[in-house]
PDB file of N, CA and C in Angstrom:
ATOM      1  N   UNK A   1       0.838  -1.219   0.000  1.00  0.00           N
ATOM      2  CA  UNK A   1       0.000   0.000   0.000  1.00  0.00           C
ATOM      3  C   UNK A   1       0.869   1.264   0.000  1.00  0.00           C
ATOM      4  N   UNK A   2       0.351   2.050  -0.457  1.00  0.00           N
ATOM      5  CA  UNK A   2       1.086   3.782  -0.711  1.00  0.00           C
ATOM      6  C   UNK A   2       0.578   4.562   0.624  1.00  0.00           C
ATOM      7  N   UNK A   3       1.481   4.386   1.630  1.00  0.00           N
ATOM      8  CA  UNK A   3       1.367   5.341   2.784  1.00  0.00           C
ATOM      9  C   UNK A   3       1.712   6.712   2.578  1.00  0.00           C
ATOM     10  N   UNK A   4       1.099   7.831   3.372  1.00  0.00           N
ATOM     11  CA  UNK A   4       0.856   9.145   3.334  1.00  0.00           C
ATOM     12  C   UNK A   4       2.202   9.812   2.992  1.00  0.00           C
ATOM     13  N   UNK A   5       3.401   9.419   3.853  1.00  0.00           N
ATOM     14  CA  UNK A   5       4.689   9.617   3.525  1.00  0.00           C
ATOM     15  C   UNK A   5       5.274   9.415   2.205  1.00  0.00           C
ATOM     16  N   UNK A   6       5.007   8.655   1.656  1.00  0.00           N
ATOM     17  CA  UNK A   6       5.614   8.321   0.574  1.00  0.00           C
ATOM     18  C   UNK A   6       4.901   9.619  -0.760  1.00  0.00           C
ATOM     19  N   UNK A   7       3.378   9.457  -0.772  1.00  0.00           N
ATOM     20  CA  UNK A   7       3.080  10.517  -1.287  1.00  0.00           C
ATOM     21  C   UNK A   7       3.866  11.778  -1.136  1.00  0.00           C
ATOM     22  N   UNK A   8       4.408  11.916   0.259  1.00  0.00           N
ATOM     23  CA  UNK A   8       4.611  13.626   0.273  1.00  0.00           C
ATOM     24  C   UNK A   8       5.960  13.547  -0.342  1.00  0.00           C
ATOM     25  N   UNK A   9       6.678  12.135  -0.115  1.00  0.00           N
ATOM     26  CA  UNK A   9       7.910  12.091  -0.582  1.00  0.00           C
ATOM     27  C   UNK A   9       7.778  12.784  -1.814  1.00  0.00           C
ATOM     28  N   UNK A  10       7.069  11.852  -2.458  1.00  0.00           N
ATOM     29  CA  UNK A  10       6.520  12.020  -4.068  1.00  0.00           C
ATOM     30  C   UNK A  10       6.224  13.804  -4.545  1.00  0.00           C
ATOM     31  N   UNK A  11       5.689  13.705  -3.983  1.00  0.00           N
ATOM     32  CA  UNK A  11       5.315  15.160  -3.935  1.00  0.00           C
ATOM     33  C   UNK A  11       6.445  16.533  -3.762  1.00  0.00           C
ATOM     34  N   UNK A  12       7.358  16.147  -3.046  1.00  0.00           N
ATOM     35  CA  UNK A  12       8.516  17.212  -2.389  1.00  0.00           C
ATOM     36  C   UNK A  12       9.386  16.825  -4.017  1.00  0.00           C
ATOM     37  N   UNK A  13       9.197  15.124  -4.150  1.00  0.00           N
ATOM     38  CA  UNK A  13      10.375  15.191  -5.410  1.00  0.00           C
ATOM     39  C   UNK A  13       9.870  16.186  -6.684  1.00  0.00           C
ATOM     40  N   UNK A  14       8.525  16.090  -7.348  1.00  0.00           N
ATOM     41  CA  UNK A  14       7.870  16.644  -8.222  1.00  0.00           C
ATOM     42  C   UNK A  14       8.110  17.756  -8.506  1.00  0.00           C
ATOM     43  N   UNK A  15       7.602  18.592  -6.703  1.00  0.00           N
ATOM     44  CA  UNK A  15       7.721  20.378  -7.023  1.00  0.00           C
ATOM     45  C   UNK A  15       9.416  20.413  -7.061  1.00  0.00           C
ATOM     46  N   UNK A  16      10.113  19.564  -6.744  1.00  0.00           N
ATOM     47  CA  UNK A  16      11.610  20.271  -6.598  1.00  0.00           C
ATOM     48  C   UNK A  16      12.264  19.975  -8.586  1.00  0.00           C
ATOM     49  N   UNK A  17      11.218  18.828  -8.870  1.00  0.00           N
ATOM     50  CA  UNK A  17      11.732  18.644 -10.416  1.00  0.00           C
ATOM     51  C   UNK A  17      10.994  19.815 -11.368  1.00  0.00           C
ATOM     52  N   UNK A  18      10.185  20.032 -11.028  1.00  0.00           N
ATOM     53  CA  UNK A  18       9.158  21.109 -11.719  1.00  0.00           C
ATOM     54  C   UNK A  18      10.090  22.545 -11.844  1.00  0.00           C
ATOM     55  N   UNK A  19      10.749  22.915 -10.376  1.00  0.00           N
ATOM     56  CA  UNK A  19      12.013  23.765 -10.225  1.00  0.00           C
ATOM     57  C   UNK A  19      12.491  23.851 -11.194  1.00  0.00           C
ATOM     58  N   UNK A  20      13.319  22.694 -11.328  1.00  0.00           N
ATOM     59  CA  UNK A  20      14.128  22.529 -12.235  1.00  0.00           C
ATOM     60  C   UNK A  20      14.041  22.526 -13.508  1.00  0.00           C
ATOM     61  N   UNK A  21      12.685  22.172 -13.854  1.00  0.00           N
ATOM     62  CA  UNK A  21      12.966  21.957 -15.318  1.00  0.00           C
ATOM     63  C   UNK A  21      12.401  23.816 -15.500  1.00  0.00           C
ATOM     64  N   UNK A  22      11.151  24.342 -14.205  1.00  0.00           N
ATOM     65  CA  UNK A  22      11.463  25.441 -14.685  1.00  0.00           C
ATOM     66  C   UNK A  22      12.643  26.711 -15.276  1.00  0.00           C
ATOM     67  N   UNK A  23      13.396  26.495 -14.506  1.00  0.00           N
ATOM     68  CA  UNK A  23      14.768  26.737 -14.459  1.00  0.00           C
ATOM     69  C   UNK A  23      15.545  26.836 -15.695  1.00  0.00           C
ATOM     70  N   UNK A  24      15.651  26.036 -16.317  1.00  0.00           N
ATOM     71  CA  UNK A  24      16.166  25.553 -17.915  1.00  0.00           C
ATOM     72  C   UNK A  24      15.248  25.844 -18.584  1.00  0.00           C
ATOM     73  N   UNK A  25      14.243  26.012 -18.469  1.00  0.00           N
ATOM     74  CA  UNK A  25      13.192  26.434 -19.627  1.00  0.00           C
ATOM     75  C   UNK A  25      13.543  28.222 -19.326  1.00  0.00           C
ATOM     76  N   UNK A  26      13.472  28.863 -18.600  1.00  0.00           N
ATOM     77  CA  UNK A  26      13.934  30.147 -18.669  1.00  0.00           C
ATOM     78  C   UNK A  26      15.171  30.675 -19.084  1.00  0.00           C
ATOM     79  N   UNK A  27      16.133  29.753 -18.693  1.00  0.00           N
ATOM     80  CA  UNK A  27      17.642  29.841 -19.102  1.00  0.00           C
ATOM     81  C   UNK A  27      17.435  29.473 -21.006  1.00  0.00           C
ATOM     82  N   UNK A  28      16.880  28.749 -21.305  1.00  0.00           N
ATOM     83  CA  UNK A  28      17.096  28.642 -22.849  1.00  0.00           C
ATOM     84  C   UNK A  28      16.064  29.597 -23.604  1.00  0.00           C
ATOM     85  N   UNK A  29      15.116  30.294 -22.153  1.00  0.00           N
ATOM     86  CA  UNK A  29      14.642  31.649 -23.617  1.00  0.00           C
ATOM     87  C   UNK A  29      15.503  32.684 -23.589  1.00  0.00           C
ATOM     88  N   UNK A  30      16.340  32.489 -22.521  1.00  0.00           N
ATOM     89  CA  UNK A  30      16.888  34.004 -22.556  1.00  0.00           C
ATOM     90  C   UNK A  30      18.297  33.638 -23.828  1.00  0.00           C
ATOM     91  N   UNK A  31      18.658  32.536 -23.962  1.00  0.00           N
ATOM     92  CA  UNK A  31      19.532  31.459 -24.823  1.00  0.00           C
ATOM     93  C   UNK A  31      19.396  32.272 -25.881  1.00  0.00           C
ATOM     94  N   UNK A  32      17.815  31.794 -26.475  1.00  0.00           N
ATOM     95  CA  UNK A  32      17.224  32.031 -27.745  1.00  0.00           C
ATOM     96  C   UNK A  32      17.418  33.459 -27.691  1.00  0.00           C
ATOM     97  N   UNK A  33      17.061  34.131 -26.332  1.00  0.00           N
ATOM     98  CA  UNK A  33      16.536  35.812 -27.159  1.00  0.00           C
ATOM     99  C   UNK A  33      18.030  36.347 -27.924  1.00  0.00           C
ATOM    100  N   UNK A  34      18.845  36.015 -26.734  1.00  0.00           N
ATOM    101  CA  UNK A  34      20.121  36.353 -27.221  1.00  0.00           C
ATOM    102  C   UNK A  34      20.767  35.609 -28.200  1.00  0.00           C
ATOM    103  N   UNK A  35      20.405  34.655 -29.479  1.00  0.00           N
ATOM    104  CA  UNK A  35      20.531  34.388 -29.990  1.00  0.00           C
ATOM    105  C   UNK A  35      22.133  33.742 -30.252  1.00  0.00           C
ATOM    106  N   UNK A  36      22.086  33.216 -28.851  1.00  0.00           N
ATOM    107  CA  UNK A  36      23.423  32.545 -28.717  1.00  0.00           C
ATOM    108  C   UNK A  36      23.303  30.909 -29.474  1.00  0.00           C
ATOM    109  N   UNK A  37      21.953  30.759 -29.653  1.00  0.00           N
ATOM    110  CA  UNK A  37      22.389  28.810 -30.429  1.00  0.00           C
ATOM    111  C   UNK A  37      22.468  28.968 -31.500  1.00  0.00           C
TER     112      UNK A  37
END
């Protein structure tokens, strides 16, 4: 069974990956604006 903990585990991992990929998604518009690729 999926105890409550494990969810939040789940959960703490998600928003901290969501971070991240936010993160790189901002870093490669500013990439693009500046037309560094």
């Amino acid at each position: 069974m999926i105890m409550d903990n494990d969810i939040q585990l789940l959960t703490e991992e998600a928003n901290e990956l969501s971070h991240i990929l936010n993160r790189g998604n901002i870093v490669s518009a500013q990439v693009t604006k500046n037309g560094a690729l």
